[in-house]
PDB file of N, CA and C in Angstrom:
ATOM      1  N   UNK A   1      44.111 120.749 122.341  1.00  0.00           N
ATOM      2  CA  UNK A   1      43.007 120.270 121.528  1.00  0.00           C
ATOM      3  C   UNK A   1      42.074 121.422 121.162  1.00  0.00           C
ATOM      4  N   UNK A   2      41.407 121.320 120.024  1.00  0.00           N
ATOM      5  CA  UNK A   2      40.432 122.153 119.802  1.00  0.00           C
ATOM      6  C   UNK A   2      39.298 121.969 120.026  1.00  0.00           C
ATOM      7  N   UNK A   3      38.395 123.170 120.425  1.00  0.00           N
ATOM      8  CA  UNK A   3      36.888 123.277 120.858  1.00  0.00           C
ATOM      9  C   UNK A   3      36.548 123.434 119.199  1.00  0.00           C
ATOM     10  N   UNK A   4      36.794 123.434 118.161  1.00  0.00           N
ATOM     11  CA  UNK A   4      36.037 123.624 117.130  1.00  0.00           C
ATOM     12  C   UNK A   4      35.750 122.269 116.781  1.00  0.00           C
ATOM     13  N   UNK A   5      34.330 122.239 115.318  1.00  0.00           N
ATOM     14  CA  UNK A   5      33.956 120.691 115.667  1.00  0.00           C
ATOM     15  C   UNK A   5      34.734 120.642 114.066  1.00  0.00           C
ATOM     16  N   UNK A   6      35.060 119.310 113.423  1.00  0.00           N
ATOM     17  CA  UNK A   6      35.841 118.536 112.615  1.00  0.00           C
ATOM     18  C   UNK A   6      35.133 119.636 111.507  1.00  0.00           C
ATOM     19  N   UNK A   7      36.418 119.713 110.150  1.00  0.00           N
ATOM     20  CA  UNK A   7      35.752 120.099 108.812  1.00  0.00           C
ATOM     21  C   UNK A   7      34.653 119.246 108.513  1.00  0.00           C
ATOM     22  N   UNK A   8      34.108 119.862 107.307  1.00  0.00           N
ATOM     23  CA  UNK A   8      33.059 119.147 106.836  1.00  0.00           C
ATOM     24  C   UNK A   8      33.243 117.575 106.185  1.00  0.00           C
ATOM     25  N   UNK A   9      34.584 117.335 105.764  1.00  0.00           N
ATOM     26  CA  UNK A   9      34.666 115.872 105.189  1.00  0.00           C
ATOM     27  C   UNK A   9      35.848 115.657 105.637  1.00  0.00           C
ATOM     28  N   UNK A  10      36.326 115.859 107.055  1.00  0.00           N
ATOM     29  CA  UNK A  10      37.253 115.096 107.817  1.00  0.00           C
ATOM     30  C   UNK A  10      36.994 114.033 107.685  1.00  0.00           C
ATOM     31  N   UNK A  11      35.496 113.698 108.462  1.00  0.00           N
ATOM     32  CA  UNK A  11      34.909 112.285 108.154  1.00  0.00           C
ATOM     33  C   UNK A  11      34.051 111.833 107.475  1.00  0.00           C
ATOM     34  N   UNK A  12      33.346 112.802 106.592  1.00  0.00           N
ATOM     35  CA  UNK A  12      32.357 112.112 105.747  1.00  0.00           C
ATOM     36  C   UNK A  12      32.732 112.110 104.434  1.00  0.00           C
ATOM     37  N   UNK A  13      32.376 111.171 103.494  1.00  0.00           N
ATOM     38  CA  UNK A  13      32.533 110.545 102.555  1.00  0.00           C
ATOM     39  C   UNK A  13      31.854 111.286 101.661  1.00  0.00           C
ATOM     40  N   UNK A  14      32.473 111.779 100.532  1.00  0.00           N
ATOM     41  CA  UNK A  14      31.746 111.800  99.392  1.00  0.00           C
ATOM     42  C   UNK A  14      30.592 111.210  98.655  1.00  0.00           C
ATOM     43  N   UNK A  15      29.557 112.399  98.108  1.00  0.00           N
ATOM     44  CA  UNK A  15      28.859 111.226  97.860  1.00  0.00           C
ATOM     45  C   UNK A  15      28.867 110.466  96.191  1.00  0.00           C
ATOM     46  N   UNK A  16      29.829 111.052  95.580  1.00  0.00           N
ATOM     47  CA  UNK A  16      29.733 109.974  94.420  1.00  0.00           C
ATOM     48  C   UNK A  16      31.198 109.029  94.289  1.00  0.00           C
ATOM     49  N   UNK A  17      30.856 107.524  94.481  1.00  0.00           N
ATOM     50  CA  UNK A  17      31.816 106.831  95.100  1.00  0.00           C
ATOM     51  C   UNK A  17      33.197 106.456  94.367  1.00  0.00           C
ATOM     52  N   UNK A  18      33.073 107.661  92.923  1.00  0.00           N
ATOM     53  CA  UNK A  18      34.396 107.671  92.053  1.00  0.00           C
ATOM     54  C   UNK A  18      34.994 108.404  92.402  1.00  0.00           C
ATOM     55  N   UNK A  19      34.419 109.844  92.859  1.00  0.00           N
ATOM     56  CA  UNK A  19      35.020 110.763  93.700  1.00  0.00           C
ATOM     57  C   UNK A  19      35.798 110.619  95.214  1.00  0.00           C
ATOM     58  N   UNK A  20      35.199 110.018  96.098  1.00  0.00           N
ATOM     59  CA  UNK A  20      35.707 109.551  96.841  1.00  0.00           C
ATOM     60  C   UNK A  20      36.603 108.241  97.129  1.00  0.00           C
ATOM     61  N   UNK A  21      36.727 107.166  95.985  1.00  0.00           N
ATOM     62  CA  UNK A  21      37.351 106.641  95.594  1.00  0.00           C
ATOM     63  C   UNK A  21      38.797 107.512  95.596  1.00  0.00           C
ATOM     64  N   UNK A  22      39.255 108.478  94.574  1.00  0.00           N
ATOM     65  CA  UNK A  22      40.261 109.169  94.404  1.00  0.00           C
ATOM     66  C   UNK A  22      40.614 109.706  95.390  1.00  0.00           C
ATOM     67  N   UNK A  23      39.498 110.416  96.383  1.00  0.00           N
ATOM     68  CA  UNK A  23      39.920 111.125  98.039  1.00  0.00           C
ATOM     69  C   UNK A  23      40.713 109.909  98.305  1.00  0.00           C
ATOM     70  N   UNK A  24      40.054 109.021  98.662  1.00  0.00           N
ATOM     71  CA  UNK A  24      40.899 108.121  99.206  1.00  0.00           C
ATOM     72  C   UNK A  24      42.342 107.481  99.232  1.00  0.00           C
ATOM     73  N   UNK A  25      42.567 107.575  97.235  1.00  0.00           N
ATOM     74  CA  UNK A  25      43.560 106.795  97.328  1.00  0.00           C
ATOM     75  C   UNK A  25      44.753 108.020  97.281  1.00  0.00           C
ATOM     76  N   UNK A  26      44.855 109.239  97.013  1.00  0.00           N
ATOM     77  CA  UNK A  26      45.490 110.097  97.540  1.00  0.00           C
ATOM     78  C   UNK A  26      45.850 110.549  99.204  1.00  0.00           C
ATOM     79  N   UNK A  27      44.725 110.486  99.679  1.00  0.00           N
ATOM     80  CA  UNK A  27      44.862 110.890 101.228  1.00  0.00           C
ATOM     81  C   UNK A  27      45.546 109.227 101.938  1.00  0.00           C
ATOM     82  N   UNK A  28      45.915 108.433 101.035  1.00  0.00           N
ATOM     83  CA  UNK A  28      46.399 106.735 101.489  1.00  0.00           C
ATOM     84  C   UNK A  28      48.097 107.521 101.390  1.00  0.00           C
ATOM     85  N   UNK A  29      48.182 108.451  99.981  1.00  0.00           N
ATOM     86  CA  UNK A  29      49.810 108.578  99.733  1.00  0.00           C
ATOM     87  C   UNK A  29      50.366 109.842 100.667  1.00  0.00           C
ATOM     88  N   UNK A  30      49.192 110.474 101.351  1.00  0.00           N
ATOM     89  CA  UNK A  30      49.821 111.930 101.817  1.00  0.00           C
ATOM     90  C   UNK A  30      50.199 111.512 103.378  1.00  0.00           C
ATOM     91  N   UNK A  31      51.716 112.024 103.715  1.00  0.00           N
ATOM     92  CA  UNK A  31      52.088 111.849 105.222  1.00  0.00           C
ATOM     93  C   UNK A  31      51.226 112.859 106.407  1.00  0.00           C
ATOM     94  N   UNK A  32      50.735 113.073 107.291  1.00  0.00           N
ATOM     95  CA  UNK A  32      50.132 113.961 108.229  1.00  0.00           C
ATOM     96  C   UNK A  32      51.918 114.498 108.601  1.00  0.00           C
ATOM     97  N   UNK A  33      51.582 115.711 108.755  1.00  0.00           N
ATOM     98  CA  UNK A  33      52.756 116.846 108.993  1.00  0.00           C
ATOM     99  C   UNK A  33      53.215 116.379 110.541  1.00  0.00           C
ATOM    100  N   UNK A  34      51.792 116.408 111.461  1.00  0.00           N
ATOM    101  CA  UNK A  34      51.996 116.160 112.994  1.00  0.00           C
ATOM    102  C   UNK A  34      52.282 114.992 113.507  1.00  0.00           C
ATOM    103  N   UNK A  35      51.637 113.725 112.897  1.00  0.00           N
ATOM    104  CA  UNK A  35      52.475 112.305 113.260  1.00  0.00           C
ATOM    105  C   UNK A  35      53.562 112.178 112.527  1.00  0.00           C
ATOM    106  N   UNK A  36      53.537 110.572 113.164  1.00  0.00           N
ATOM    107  CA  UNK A  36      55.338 109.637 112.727  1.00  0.00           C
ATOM    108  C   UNK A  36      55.351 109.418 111.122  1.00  0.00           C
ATOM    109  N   UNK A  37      54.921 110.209 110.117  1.00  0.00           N
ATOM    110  CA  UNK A  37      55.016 109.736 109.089  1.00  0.00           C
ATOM    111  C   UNK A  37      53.635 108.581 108.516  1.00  0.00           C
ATOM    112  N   UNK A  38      52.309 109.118 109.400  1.00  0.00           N
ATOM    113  CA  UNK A  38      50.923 108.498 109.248  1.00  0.00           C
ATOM    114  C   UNK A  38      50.772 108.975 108.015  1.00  0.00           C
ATOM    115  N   UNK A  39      49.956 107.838 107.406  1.00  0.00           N
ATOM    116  CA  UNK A  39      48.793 108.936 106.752  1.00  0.00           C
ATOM    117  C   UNK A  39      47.561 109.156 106.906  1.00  0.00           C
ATOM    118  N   UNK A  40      47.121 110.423 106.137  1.00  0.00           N
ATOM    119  CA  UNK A  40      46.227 111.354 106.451  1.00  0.00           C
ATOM    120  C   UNK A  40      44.843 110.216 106.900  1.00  0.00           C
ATOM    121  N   UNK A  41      45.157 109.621 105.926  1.00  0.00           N
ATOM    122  CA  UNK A  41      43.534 108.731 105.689  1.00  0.00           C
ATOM    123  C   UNK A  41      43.477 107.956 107.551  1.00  0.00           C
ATOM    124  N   UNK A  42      44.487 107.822 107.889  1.00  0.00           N
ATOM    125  CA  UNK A  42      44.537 107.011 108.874  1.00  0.00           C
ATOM    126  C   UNK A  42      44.790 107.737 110.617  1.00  0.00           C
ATOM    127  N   UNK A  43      44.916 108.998 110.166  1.00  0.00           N
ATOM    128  CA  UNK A  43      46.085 109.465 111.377  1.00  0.00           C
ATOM    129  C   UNK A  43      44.084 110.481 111.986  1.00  0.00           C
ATOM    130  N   UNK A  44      44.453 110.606 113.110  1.00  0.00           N
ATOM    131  CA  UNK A  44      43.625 111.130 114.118  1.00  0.00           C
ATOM    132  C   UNK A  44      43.809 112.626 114.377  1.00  0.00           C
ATOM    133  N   UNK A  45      44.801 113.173 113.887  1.00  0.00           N
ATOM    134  CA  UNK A  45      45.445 114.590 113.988  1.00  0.00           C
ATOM    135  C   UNK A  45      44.170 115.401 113.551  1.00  0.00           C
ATOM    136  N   UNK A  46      44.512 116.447 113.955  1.00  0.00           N
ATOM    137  CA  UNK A  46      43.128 117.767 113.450  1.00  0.00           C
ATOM    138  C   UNK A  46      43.417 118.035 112.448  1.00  0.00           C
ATOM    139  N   UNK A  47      44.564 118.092 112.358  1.00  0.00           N
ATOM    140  CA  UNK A  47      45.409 118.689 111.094  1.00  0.00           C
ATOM    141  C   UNK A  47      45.055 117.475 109.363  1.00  0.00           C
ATOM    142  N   UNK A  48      44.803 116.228 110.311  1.00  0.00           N
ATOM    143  CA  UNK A  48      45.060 115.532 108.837  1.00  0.00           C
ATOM    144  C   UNK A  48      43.295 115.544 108.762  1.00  0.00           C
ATOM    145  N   UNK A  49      42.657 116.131 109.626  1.00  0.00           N
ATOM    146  CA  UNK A  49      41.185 115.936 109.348  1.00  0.00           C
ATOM    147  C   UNK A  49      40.904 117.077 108.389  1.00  0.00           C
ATOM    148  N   UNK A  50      41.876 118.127 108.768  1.00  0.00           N
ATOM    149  CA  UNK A  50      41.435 119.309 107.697  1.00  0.00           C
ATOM    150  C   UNK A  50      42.021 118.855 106.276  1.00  0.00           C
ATOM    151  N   UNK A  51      43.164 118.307 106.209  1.00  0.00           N
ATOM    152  CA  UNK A  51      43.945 117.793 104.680  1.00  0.00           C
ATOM    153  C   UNK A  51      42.968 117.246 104.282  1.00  0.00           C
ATOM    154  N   UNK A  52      42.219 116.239 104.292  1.00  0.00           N
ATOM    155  CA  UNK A  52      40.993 115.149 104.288  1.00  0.00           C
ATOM    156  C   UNK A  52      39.695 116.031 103.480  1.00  0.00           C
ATOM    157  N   UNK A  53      39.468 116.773 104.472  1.00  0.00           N
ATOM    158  CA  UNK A  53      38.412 117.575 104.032  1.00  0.00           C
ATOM    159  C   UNK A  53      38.800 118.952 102.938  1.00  0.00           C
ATOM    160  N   UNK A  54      39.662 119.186 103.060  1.00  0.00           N
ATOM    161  CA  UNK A  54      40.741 119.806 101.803  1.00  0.00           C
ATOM    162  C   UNK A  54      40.478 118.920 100.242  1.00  0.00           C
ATOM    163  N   UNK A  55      40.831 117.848 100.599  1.00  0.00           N
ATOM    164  CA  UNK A  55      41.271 116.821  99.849  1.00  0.00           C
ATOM    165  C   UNK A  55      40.239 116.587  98.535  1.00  0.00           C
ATOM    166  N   UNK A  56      39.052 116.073  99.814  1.00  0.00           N
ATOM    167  CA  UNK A  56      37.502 115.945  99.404  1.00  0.00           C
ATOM    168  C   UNK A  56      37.022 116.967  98.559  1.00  0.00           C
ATOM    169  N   UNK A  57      36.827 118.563  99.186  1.00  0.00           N
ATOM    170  CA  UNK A  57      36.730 119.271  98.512  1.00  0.00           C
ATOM    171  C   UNK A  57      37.060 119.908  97.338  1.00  0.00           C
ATOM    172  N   UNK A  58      38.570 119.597  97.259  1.00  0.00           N
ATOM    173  CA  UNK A  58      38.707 119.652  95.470  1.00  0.00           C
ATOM    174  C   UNK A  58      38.725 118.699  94.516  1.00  0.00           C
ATOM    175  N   UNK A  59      38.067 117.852  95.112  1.00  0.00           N
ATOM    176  CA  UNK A  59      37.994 116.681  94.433  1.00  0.00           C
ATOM    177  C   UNK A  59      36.639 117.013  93.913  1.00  0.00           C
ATOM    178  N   UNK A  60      35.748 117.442  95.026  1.00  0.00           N
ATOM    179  CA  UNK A  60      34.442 117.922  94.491  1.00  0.00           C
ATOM    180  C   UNK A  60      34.313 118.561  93.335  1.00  0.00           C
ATOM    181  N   UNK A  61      35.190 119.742  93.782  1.00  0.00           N
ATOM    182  CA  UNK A  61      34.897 121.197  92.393  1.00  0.00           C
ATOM    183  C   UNK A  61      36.004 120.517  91.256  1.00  0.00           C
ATOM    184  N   UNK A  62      36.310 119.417  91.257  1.00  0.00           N
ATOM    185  CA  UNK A  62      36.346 118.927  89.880  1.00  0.00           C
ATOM    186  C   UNK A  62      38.034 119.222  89.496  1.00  0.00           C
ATOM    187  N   UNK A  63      39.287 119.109  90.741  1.00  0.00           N
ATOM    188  CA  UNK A  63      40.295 119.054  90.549  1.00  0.00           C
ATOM    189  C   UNK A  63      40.981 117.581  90.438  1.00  0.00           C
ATOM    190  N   UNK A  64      41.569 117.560  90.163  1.00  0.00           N
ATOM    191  CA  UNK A  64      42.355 115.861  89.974  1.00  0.00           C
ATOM    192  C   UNK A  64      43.124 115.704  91.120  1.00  0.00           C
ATOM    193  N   UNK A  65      43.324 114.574  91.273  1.00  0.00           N
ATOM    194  CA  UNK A  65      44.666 114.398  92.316  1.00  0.00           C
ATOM    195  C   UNK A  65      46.076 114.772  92.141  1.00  0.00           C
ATOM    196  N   UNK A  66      46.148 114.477  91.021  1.00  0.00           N
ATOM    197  CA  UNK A  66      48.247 115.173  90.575  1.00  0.00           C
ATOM    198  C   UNK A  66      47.590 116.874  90.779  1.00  0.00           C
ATOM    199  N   UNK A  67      46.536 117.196  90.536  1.00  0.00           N
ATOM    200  CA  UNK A  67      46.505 118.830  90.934  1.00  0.00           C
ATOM    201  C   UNK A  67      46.390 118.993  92.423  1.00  0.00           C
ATOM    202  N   UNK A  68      46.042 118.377  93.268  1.00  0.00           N
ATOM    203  CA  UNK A  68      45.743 118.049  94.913  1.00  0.00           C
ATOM    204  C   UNK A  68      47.491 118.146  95.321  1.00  0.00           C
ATOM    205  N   UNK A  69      47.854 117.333  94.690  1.00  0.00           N
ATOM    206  CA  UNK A  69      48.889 116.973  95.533  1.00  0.00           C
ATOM    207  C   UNK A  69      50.691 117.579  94.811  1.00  0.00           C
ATOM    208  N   UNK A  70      50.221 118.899  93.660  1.00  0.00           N
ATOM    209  CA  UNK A  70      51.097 119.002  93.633  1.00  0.00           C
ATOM    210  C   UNK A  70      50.345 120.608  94.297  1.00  0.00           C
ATOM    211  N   UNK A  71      49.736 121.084  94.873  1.00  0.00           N
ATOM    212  CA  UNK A  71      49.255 122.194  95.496  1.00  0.00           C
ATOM    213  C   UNK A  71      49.429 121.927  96.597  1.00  0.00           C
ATOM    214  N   UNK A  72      49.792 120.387  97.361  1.00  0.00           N
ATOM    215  CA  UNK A  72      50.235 120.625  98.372  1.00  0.00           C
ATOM    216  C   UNK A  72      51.130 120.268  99.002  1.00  0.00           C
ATOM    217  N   UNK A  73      51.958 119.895  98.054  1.00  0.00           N
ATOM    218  CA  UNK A  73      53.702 119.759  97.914  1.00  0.00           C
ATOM    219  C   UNK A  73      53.933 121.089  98.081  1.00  0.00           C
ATOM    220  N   UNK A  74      53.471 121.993  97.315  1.00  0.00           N
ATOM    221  CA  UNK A  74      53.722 123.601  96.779  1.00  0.00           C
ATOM    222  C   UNK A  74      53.877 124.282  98.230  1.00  0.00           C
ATOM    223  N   UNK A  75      52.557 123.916  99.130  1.00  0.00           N
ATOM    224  CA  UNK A  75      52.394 124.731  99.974  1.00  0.00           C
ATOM    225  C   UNK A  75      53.151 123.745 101.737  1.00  0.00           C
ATOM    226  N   UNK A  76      52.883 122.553 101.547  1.00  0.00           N
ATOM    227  CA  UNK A  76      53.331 122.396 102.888  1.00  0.00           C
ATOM    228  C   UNK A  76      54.969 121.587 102.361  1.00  0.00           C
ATOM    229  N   UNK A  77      55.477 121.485 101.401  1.00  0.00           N
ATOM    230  CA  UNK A  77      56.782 120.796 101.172  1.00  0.00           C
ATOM    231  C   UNK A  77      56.842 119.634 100.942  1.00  0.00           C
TER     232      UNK A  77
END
């Protein structure tokens, strides 16, 4: 386990609720690498807390989801 504390939007929510709307329904389709085939939105892993807060964040600076998620097809397979 890690002594570091959670990314910044592992768990917190966006605050404009179209934006986080989209976090959401992407991080619903992405599997966590470390569980049984969870997803992110749901799984407890550190790992899917950082995807999450990944997620959030380019959602912020104004990326789309087909750009989210084909950057991270690209990078984790």
């Amino acid at each position: 386990d890690s002594t570091m504390a959670p990314a910044k939007y592992a768990y917190t929510q966006l605050p404009d609720p179209k934006q986080e709307a989209q976090a959401k329904d992407l991080m619903a389709t992405i599997r966590c690498i470390v569980c049984q085939g969870q997803a992110i939105i749901d799984s407890d892993a550190e790992l899917a807390g950082d995807m999450r807060d990944l997620i959030r964040t380019r959602i912020k600076a104004g990326e789309t989801p087909a750009q989210i998620k084909a950057w991270l097809i690209e990078r984790y397979g």
